[in-house]
C-alpha atoms as a PDB file:
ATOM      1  CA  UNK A   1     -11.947  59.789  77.349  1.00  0.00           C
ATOM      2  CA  UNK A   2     -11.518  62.913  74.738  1.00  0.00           C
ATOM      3  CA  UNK A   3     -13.778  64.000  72.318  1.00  0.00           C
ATOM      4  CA  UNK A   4     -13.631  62.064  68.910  1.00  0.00           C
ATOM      5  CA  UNK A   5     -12.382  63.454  65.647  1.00  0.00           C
ATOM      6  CA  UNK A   6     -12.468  61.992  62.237  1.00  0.00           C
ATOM      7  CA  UNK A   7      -8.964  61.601  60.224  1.00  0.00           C
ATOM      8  CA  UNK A   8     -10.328  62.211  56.146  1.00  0.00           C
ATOM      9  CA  UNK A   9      -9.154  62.140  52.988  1.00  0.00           C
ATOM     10  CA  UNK A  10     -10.262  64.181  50.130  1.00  0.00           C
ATOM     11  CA  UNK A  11     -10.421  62.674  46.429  1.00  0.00           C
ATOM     12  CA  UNK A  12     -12.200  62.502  42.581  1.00  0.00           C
ATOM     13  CA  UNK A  13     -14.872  60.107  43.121  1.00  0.00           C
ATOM     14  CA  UNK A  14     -13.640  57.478  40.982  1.00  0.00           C
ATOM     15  CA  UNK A  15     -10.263  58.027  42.006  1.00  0.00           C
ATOM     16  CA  UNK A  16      -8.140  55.827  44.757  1.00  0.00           C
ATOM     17  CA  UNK A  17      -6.069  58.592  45.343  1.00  0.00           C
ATOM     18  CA  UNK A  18      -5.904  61.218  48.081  1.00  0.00           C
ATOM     19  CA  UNK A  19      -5.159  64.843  47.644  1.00  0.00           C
ATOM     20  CA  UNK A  20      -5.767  66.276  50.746  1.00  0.00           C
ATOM     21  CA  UNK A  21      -6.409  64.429  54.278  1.00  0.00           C
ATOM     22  CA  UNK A  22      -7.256  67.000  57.495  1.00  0.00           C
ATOM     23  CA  UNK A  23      -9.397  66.517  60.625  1.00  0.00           C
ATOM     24  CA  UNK A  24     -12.935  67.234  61.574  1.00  0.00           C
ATOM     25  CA  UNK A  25     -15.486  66.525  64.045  1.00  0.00           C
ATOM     26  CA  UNK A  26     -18.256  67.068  61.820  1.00  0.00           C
ATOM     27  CA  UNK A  27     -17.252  65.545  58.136  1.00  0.00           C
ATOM     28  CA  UNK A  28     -20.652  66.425  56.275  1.00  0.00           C
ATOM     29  CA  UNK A  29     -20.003  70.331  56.717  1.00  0.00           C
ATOM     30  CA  UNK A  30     -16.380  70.212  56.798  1.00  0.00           C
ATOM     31  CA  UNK A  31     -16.924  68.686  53.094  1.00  0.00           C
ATOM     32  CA  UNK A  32     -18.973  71.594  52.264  1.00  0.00           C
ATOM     33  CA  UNK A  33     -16.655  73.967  53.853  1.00  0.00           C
ATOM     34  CA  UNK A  34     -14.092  73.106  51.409  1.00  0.00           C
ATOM     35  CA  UNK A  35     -16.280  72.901  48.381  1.00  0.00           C
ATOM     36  CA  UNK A  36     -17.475  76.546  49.130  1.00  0.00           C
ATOM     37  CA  UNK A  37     -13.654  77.433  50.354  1.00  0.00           C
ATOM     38  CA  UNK A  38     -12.147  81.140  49.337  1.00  0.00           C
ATOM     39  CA  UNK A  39      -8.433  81.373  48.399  1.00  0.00           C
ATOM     40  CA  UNK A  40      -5.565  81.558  51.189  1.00  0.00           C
ATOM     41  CA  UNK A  41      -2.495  81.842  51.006  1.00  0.00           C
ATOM     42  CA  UNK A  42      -1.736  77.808  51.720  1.00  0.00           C
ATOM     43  CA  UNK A  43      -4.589  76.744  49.929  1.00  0.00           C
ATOM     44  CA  UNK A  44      -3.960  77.062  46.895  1.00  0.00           C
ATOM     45  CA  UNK A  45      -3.371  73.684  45.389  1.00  0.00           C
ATOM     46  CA  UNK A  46      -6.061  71.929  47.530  1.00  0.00           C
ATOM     47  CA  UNK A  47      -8.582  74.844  45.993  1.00  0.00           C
ATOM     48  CA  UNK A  48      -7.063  74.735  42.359  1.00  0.00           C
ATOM     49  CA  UNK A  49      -7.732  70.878  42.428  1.00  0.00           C
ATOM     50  CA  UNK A  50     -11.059  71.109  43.855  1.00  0.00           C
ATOM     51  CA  UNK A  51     -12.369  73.728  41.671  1.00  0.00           C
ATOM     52  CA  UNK A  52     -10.908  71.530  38.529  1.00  0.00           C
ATOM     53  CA  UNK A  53     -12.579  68.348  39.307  1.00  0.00           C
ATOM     54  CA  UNK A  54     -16.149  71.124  39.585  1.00  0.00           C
ATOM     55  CA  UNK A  55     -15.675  72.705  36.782  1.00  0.00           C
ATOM     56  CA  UNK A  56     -14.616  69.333  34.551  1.00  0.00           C
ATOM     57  CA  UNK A  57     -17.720  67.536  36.343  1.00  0.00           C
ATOM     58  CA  UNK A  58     -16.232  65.838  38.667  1.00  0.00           C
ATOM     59  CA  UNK A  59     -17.438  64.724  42.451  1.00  0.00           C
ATOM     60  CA  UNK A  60     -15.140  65.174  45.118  1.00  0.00           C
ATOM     61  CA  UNK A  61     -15.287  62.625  47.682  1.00  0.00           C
ATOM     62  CA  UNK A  62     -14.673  63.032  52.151  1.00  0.00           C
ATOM     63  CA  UNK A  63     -13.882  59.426  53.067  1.00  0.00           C
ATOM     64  CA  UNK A  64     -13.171  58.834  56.454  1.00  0.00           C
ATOM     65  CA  UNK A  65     -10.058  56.990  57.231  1.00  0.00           C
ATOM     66  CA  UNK A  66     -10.096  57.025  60.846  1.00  0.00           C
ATOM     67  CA  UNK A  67     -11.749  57.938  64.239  1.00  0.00           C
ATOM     68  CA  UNK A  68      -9.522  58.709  67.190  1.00  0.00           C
ATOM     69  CA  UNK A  69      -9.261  60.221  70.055  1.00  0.00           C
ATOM     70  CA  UNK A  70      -8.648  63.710  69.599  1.00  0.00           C
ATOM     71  CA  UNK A  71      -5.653  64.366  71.764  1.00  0.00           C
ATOM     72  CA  UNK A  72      -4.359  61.464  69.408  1.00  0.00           C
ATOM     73  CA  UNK A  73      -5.189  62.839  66.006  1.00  0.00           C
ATOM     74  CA  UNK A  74      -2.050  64.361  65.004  1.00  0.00           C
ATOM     75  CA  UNK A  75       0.189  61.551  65.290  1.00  0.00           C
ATOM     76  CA  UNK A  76      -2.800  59.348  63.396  1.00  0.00           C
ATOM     77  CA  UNK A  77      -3.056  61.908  60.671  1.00  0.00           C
ATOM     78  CA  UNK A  78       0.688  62.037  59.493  1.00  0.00           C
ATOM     79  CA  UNK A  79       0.634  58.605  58.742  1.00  0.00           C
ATOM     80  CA  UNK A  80      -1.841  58.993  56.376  1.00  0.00           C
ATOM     81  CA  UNK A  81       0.418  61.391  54.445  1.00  0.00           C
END
C-alpha cells in the first residue's frame, strides 16, 4: 500500500464553489503555502483570486475532497475539475 495524499479544493468560505483543487500530503501547511504564495508564471489567477478574497476580507477555505492512494491521485484529481 502507497503513501496517502489528500485531493483539495480551494474556495471563499461561504462559497460552494471551487477555484483551485491540487494535492497534498499535509493540507494545514499546504493551505498556508498558498496564502503566503509569490507570483509564477502559472499562478497567476489562483494568486490574483486569493489575494482578492484577503484584501476584501474574505477566508479562503482547503476542504478536502478525497484521500487516495497516491499512485492513484492523478486520475482522482481530474475528476474533480
Amino acid at each position: 500500500m502507497g503513501r496517502k495524499v489528500f485531493i483539495y479544493g480551494l474556495k471563499v468560505a461561504n462559497d460552494n464553489e471551487f477555484r483551485y483543487v491540487g494535492k497534498t500530503n499535509r493540507p494545514n501547511k499546504r493551505l498556508k503555502e498558498h496564502l503566503k504564495e509569490k507570483p509564477r508564471k502559472f499562478s497567476y489567477y489562483k494568486l490574483n483570486w486569493i489575494n482578492e478574497v484577503l484584501k476584501s476580507g474574505g477566508e479562503i477555505k482547503l476542504v478536502i475532497l478525497e484521500e487516495v492512494n497516491e499512485s492513484k491521485w492523478e486520475k482522482i484529481g481530474r475528476a474533480h475539475d
